[in-house]
Structure formats: C-alpha cells, structure tokens
C-alpha atoms as a PDB file:
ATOM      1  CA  UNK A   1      -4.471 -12.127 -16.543  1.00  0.00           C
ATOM      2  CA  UNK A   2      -5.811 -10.409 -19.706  1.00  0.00           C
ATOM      3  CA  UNK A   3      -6.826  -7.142 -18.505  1.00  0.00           C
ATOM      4  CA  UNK A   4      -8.787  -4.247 -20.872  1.00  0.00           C
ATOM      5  CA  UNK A   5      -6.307  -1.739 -21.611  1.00  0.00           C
ATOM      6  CA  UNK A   6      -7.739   0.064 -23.547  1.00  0.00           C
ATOM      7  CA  UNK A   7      -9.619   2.618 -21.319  1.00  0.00           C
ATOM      8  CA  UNK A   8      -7.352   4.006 -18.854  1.00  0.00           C
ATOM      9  CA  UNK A   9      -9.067   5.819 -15.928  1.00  0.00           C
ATOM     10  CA  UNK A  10      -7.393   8.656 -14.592  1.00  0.00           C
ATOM     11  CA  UNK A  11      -8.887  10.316 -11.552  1.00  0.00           C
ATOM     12  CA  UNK A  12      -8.691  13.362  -9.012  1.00  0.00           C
ATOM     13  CA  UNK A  13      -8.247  11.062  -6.239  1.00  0.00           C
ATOM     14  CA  UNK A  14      -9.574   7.771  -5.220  1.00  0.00           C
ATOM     15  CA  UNK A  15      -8.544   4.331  -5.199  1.00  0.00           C
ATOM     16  CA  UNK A  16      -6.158   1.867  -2.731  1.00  0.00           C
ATOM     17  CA  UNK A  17      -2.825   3.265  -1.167  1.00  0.00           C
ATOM     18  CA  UNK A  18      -0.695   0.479   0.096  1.00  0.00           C
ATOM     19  CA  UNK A  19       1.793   1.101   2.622  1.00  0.00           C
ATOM     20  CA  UNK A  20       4.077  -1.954   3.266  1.00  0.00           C
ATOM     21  CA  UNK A  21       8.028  -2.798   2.797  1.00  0.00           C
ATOM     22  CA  UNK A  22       8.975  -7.191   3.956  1.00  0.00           C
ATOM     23  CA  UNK A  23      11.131  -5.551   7.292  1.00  0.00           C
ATOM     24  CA  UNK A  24       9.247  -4.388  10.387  1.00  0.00           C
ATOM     25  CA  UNK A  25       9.939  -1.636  12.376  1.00  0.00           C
ATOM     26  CA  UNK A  26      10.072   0.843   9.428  1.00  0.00           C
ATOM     27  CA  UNK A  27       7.195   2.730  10.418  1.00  0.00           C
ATOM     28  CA  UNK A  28       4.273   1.310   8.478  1.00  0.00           C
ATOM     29  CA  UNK A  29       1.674   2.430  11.033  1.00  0.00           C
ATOM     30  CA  UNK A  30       3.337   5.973  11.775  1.00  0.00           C
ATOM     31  CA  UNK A  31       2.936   6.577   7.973  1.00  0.00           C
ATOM     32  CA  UNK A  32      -0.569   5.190   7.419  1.00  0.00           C
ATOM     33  CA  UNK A  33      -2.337   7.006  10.032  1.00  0.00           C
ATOM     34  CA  UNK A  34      -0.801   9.956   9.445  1.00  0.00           C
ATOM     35  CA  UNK A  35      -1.292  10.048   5.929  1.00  0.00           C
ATOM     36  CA  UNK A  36      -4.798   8.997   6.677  1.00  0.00           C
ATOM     37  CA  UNK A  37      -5.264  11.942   8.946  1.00  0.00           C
ATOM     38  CA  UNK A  38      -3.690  14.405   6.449  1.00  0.00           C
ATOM     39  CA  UNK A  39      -6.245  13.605   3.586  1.00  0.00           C
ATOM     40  CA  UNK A  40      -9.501  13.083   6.868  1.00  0.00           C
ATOM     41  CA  UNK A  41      -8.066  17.254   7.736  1.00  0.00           C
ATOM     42  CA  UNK A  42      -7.901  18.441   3.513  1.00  0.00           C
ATOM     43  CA  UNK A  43     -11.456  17.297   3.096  1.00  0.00           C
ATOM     44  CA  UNK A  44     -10.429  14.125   1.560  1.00  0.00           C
ATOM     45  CA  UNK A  45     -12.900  10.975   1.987  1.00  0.00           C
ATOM     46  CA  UNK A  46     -10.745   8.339   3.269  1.00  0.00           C
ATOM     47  CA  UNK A  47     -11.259   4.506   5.037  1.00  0.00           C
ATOM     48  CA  UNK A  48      -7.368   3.564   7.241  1.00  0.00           C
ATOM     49  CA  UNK A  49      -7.541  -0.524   6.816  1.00  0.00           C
ATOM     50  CA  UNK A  50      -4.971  -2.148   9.115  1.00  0.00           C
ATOM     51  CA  UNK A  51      -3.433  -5.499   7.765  1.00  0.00           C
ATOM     52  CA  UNK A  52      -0.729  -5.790  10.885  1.00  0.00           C
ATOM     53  CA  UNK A  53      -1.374  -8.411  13.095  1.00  0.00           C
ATOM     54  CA  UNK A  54      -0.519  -5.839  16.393  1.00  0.00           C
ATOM     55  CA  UNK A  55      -3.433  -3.406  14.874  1.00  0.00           C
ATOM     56  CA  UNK A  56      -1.211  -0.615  15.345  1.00  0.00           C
ATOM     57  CA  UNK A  57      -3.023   1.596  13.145  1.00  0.00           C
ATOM     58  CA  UNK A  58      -6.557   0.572  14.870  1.00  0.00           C
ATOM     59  CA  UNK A  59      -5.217   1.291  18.470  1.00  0.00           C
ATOM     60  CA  UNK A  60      -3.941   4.474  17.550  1.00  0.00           C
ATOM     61  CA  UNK A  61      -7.049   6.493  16.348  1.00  0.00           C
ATOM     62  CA  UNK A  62      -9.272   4.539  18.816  1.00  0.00           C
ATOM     63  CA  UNK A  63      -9.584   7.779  21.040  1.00  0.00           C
ATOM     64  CA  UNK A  64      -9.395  10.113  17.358  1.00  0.00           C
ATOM     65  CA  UNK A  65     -12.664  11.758  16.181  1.00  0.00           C
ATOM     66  CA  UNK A  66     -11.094  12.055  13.044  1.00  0.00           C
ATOM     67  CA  UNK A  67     -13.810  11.231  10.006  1.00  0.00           C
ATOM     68  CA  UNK A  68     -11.787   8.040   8.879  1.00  0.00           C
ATOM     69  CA  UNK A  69     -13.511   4.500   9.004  1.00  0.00           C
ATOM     70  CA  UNK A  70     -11.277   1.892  10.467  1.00  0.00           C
ATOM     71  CA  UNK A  71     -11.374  -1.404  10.102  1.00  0.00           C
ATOM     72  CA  UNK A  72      -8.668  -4.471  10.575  1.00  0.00           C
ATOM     73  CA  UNK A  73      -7.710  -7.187   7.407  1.00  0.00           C
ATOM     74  CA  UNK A  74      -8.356 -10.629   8.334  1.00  0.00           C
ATOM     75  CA  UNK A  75      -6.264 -12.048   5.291  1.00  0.00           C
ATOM     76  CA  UNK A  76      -4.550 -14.805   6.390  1.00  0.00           C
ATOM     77  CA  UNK A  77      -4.943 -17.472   3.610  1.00  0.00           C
ATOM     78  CA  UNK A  78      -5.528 -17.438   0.111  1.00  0.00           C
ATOM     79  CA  UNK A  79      -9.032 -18.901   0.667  1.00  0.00           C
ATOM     80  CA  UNK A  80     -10.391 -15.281   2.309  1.00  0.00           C
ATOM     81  CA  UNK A  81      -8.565 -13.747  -0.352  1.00  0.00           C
ATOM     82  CA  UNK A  82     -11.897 -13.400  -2.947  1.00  0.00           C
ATOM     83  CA  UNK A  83     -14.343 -11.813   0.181  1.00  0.00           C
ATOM     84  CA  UNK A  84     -11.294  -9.429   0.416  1.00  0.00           C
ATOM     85  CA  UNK A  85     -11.025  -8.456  -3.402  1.00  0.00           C
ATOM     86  CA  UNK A  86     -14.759  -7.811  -3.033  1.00  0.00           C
ATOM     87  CA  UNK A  87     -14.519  -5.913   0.012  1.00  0.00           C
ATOM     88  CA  UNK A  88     -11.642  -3.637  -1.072  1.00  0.00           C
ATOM     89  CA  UNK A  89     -13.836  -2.346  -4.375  1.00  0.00           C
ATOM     90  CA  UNK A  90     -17.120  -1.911  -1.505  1.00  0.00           C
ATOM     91  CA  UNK A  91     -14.368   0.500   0.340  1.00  0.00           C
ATOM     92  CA  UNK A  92     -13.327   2.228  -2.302  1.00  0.00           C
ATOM     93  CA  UNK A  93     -17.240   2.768  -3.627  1.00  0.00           C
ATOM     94  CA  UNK A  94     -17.853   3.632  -0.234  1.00  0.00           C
ATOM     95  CA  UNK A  95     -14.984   5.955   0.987  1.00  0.00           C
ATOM     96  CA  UNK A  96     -12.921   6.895  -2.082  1.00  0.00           C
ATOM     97  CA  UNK A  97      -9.476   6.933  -0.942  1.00  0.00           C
ATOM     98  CA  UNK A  98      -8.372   3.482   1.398  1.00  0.00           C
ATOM     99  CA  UNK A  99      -5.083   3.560   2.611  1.00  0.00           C
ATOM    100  CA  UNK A 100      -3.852   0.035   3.836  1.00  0.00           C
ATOM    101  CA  UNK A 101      -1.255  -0.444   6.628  1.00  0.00           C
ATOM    102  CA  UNK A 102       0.269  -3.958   5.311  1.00  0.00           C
ATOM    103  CA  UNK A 103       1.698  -6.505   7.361  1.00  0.00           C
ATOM    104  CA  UNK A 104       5.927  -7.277   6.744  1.00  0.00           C
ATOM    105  CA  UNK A 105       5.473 -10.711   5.388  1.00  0.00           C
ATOM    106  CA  UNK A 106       5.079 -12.259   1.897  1.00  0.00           C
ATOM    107  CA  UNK A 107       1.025 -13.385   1.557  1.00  0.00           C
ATOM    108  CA  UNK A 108      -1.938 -13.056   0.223  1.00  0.00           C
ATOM    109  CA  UNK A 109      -2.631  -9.386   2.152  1.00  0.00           C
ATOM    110  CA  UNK A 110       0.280  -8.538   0.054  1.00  0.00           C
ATOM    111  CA  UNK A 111      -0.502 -10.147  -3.216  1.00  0.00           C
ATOM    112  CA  UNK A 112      -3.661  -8.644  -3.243  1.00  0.00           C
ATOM    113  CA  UNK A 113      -2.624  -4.900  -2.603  1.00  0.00           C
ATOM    114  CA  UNK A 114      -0.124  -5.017  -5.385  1.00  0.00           C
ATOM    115  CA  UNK A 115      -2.917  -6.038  -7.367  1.00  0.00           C
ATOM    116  CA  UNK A 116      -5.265  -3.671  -6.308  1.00  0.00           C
ATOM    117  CA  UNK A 117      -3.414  -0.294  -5.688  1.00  0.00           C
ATOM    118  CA  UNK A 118      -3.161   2.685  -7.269  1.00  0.00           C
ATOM    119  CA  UNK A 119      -0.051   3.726  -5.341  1.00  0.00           C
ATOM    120  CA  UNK A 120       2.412   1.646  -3.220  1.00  0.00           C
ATOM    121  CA  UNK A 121       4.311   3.733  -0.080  1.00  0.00           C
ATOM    122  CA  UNK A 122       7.687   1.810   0.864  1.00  0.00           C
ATOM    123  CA  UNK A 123       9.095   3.121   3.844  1.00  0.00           C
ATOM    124  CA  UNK A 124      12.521   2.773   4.374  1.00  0.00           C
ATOM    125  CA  UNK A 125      14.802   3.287   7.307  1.00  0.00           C
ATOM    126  CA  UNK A 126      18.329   4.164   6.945  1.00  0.00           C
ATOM    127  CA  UNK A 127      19.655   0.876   7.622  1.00  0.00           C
ATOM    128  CA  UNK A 128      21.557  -2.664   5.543  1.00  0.00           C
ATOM    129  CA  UNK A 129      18.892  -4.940   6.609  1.00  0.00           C
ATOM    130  CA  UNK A 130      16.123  -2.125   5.214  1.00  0.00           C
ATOM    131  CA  UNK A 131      17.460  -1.982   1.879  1.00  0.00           C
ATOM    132  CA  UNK A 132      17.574  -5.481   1.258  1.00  0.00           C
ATOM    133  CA  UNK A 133      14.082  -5.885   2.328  1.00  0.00           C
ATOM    134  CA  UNK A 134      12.816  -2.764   0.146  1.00  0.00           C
ATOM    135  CA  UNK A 135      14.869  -4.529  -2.766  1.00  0.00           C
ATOM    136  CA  UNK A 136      12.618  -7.659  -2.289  1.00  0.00           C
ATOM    137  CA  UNK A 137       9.476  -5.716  -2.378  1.00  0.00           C
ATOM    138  CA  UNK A 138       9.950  -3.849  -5.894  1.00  0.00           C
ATOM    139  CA  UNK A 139      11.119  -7.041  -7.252  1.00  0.00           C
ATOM    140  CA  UNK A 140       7.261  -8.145  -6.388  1.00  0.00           C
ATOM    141  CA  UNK A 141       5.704  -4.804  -7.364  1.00  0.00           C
ATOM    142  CA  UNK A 142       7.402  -5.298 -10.917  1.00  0.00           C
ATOM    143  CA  UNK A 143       6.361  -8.747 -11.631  1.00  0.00           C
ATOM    144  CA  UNK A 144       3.009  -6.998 -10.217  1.00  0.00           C
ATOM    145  CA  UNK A 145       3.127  -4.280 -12.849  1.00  0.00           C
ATOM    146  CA  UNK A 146       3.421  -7.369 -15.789  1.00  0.00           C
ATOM    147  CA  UNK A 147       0.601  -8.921 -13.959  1.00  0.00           C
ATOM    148  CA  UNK A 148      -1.473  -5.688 -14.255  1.00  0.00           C
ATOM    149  CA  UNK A 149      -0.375  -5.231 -18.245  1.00  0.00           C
ATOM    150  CA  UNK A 150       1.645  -2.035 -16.993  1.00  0.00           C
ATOM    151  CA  UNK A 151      -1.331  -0.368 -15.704  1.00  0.00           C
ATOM    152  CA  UNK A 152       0.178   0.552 -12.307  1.00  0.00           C
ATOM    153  CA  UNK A 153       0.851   0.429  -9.229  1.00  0.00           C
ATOM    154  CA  UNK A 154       2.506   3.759  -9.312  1.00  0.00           C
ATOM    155  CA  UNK A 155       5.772   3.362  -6.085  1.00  0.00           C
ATOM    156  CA  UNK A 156       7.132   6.143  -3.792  1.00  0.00           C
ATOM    157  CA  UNK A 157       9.869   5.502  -1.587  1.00  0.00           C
ATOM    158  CA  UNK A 158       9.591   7.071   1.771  1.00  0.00           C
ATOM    159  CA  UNK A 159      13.053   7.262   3.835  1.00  0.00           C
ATOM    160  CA  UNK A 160      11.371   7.093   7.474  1.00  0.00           C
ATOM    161  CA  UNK A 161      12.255   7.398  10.939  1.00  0.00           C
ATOM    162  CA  UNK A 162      15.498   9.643   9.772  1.00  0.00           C
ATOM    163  CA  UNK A 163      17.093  11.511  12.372  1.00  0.00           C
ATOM    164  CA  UNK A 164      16.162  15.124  13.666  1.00  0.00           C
ATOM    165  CA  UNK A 165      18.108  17.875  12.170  1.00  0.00           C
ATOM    166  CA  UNK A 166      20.620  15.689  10.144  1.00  0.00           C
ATOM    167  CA  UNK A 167      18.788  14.293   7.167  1.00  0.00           C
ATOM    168  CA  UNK A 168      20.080  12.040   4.944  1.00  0.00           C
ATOM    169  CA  UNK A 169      23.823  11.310   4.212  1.00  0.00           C
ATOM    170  CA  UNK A 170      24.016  11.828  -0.024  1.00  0.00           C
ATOM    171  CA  UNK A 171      25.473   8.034  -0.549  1.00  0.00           C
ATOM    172  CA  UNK A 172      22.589   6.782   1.324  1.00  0.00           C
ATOM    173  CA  UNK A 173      20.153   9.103  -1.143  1.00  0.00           C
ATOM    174  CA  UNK A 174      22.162   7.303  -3.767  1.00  0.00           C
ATOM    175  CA  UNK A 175      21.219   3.952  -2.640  1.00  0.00           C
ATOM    176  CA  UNK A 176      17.815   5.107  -2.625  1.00  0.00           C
ATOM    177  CA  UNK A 177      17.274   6.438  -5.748  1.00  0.00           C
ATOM    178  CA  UNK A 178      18.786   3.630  -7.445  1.00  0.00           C
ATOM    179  CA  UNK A 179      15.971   1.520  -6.640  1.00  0.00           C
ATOM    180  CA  UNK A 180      14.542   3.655  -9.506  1.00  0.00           C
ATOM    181  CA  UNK A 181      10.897   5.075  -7.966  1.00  0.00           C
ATOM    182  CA  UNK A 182      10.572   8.223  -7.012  1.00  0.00           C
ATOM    183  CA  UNK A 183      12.031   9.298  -3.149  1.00  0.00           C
ATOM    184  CA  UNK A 184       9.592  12.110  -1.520  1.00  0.00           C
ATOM    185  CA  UNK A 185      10.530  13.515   1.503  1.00  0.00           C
ATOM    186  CA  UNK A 186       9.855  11.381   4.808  1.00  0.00           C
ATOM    187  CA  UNK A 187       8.967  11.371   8.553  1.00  0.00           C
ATOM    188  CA  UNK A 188      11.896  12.511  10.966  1.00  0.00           C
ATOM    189  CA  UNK A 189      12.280  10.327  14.259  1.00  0.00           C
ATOM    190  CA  UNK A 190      10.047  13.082  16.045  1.00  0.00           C
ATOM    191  CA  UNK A 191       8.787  11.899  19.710  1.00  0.00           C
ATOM    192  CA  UNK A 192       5.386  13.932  18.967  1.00  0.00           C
ATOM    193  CA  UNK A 193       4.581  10.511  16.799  1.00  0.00           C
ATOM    194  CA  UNK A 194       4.940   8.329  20.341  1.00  0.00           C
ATOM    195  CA  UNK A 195       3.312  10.790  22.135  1.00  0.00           C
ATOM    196  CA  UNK A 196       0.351  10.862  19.523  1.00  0.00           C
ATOM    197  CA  UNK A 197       0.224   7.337  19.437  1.00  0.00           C
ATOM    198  CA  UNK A 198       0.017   7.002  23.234  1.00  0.00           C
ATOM    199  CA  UNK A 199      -3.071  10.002  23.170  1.00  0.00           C
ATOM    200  CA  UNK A 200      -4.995   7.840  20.697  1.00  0.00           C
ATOM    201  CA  UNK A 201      -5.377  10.689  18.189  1.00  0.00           C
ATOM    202  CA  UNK A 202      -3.832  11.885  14.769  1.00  0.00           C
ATOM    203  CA  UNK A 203      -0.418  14.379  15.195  1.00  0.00           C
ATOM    204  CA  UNK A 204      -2.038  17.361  13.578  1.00  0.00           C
ATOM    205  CA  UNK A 205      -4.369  17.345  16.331  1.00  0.00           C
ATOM    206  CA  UNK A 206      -1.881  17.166  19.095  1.00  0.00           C
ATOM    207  CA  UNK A 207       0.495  19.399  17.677  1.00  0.00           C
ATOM    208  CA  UNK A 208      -0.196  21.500  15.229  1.00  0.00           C
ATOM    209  CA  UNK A 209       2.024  23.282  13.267  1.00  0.00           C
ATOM    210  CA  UNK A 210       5.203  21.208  14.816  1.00  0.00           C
ATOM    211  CA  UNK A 211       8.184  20.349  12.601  1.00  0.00           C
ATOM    212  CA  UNK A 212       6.413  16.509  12.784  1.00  0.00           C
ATOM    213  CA  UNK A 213       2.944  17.753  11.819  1.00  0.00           C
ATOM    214  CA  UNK A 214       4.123  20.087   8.691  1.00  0.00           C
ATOM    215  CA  UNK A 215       6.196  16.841   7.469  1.00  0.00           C
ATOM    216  CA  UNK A 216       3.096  14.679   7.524  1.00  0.00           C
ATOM    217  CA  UNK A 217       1.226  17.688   5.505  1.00  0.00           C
ATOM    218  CA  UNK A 218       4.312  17.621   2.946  1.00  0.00           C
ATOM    219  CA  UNK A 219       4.065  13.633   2.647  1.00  0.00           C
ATOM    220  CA  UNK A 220       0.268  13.930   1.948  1.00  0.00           C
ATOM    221  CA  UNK A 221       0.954  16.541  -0.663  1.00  0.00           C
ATOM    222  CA  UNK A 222       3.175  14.185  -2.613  1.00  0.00           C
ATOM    223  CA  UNK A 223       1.032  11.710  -2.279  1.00  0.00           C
ATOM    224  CA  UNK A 224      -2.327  13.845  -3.475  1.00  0.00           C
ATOM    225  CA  UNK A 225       0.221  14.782  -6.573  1.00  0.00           C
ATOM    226  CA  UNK A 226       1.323  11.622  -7.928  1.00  0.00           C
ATOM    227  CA  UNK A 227      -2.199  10.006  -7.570  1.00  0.00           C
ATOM    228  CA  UNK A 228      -3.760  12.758  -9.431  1.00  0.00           C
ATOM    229  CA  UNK A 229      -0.746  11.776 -12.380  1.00  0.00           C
ATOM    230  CA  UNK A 230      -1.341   8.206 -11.989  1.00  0.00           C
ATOM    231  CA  UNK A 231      -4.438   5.929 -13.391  1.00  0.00           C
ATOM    232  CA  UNK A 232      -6.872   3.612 -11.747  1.00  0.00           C
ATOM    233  CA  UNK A 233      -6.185   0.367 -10.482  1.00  0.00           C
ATOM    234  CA  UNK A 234      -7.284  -2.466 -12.993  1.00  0.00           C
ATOM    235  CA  UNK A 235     -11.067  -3.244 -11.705  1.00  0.00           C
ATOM    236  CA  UNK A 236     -10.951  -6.441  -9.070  1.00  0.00           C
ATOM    237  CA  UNK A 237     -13.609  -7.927 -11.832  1.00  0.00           C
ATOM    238  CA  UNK A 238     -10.392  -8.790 -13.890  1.00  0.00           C
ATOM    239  CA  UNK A 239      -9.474 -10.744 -10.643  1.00  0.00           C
ATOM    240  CA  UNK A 240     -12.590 -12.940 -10.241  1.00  0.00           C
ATOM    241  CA  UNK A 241     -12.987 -13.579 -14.414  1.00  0.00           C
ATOM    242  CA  UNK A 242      -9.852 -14.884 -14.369  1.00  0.00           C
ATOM    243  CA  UNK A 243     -10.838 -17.253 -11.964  1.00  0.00           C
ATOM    244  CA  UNK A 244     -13.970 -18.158 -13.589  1.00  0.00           C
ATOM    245  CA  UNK A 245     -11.456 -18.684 -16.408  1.00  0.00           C
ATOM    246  CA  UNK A 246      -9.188 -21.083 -14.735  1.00  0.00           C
ATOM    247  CA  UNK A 247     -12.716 -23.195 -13.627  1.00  0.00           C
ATOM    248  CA  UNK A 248     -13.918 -23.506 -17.012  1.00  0.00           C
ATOM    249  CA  UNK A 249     -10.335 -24.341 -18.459  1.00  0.00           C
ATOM    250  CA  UNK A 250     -10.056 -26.545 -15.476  1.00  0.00           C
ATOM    251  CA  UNK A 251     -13.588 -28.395 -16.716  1.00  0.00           C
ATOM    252  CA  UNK A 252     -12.181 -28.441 -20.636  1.00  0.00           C
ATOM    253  CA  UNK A 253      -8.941 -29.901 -19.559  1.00  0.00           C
ATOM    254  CA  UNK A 254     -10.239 -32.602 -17.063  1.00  0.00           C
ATOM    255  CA  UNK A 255     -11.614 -33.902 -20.460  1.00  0.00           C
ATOM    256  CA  UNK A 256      -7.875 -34.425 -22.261  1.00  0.00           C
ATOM    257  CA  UNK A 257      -4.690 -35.710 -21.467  1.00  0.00           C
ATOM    258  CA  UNK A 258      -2.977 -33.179 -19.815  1.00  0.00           C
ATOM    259  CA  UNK A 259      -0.401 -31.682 -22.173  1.00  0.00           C
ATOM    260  CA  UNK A 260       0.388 -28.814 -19.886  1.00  0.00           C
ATOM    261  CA  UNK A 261       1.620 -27.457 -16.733  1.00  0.00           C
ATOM    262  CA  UNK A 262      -1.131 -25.289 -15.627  1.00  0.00           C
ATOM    263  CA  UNK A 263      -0.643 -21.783 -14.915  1.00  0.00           C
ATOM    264  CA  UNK A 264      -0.415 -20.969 -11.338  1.00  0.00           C
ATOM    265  CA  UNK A 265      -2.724 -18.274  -9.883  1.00  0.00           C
ATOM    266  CA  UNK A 266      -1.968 -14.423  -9.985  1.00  0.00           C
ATOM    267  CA  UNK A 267      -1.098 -14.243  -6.577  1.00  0.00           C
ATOM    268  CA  UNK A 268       1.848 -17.307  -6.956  1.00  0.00           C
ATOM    269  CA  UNK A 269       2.881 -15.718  -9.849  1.00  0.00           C
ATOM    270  CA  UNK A 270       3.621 -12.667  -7.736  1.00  0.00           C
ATOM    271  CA  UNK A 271       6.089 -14.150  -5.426  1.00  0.00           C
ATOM    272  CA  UNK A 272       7.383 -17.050  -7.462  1.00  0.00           C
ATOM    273  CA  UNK A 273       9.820 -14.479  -9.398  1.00  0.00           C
END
C-alpha cells in the first residue's frame, strides 16, 4: 500500500483504540468498557464497538447511562470487510475516540484494526500460554506497521487480571518488557469488575473512588498520554484506492501473459508473516 507520508496528523485525541491479544480470557471486555467509561466521565467523546462474538462489552453497559454509543462488529468475512472500513471513519467523524473490544482470533476484525488504529491495548495475564499469544499478536502489529509505511499503530501492553496486593513478580516484568512496547500499569483481579458487570453499569459508577475504580482512571491517563504523542491513523481512503488499484491492474494484466505472482491483499499480507 503506498500511503502519503508526507503530512503526519497529530491530534489531541481522536481516532480507533483497539483492544485485542489471540488468547481469551485476558480481559478484553473488562478493559474496553472501562476505558470507555473513563474517557465518557473526563468529558471525552467516545463510541465502545464490541467485535466478541459473546457481546460482552454490549451486555455490560446495557443498564449504563453512560454517554457512550454502543454498537456490535459483524466482521466475519473479508467480503463485509469494505462496509466496515467505511463505517469505522463514519465513527470516528461521528464520536471522535472508538475504542474496539476485538475478538481472540486471527481475521478480518483483526486485520482491519491494525490497519486502522491509532493505538493497540494488549492485555496480558500473567500466564505461559498468554505470552505466547501476545508474542503472536506484535508479530502482526509489526508487519502492520510496514503495511502502514511506519505511520503507527502506536502498542501498550497492559498486564491484566494481576493479583490484589502482590503485583507483579520482576522476572515476569522482564518478560514483558522484552516484547519491546511500552508496559503501563494494569487492572488488579478486583471483584468490583464482576459485580459491575453483573449491575450493567461502568465501575466508577458503582464504586467510586475504590482501589479498582482509581486503576481504571490511571489506565485512561496513559492512554490519553500516549495518544496525544502519537499521530493519526493512515486515512481508510488509502484502503479502498488500493483496491481500486488492484482492479485496474487486474484489467491491465488480464490483457498479458501473466509474468507475475500477484500481490495478495493488505489484510493476507498481515497474517501471512
């Protein structure tokens, strides 16, 4: 993809934050809405899309009168992906900031918000199985970033679900920092997160103030820093012209004898490292 470098667009704020790691159980959801909450209580303008199949993120502010707009992602083949890459640029015109609850599996959901975002969350939990899934994942956000021409996505790892009052063990800090993208701090296995869940609301409305609460507020700080550092996403136009590209190369070679192996689509590229 030959993408216009030349004009980098930093911004206050704005733009697609993806949540996602290839392991479930690592607390996508628990991050997404309450990051989404965080930036709906500091004034921020913010849409919570939720690309899990169980809609964990939908179900949980269904009783919230939060000011987020919710909505699920129906992205489950690579011919929805356009009406998605379209839809994603009406959101952010729309709302600003979209944070996007991906689900654990290798697609074009995936594909597309490495594409797209201006910062990628990957939760980790202090586990084997964890690690080897988060090492997966930045192997796809680099080839990403050569997709992009090194414009972004910007990566935070997020140690999650870490256990009350003990923190985290320095060789497993080490592990984690050797990935090589930033570590922020992370969500402690708090029970106010279940119990919020079960209320249907966001945590800073059921406890405020709580240990749990103040380390969602401390997330959403880090995360409201490095996207104020970090630039735009390359605009989703890039996207469709290079399709248009591929369709008239696609016309101009159906004319010659093919001398060629054709380049496979962004999204293949992606995954095929």
């Amino acid at each position: 993809m030959q993408l216009d470098t030349s004009r980098p667009i930093y911004a206050s704020f704005g733009g697609i934050i993806a949540i996602g790691n290839l392991k479930g159980g690592v607390g996508k959801s628990t991050l997404a809405v309450g990051l989404a909450g965080a930036m709906a209580r500091t004034g921020k303008s913010v849409a919570l899309v939720d690309g899990d199949p169980q809609a964990t993120s939908r179900r949980w502010l269904v009783k919230s009168n939060l000011p987020i707009h919710v909505e699920t992602l129906d992205l489950d083949s690579l011919s929805s992906l356009e009406s998605w890459l379209g839809r994603a640029e009406r959101l952010v015109r729309a709302h600003g900031t979209v944070v996007v609850d991906l689900p654990a599996t290798i697609g074009p959901a995936m594909a597309s918000a490495f594409l797209l975002a201006r910062l990628i969350l990957v939760p980790v939990s202090l586990s084997a199985v964890d690690i080897d899934g988060t090492n997966r994942v930045l192997r796809y956000i680099r080839t990403a970033r050569s997709e992009r021409g090194g414009i972004g996505p910007e990566v935070m790892i997020v140690p999650n679900k870490l256990p009350r009052s003990v923190g985290i063990e320095r060789p497993v800090l080490d592990v984690l920092h050797g990935f090589g993208e930033p570590v922020v701090g992370g969500l402690s296995l708090y029970p106010e997160h279940g119990r919020a869940f079960a209320a249907g609301c966001w945590i800073g409305d059921l406890v405020p103030g709580s240990r749990a609460h103040n380390e969602v507020m401390d997330l959403e700080a880090a995360v409201a820093d490095a996207m104020r550092r970090t630039v735009q996403a390359p605009r989703i136009e890039a996207a469709k012209q290079e399709r248009r590209d591929r369709e008239r190369a696609a016309v101009v070679d159906a004319a010659k004898p093919p001398v060629r192996t054709p380049r496979l689509p962004w999204w293949q590229r992606i995954f095929a490292s």
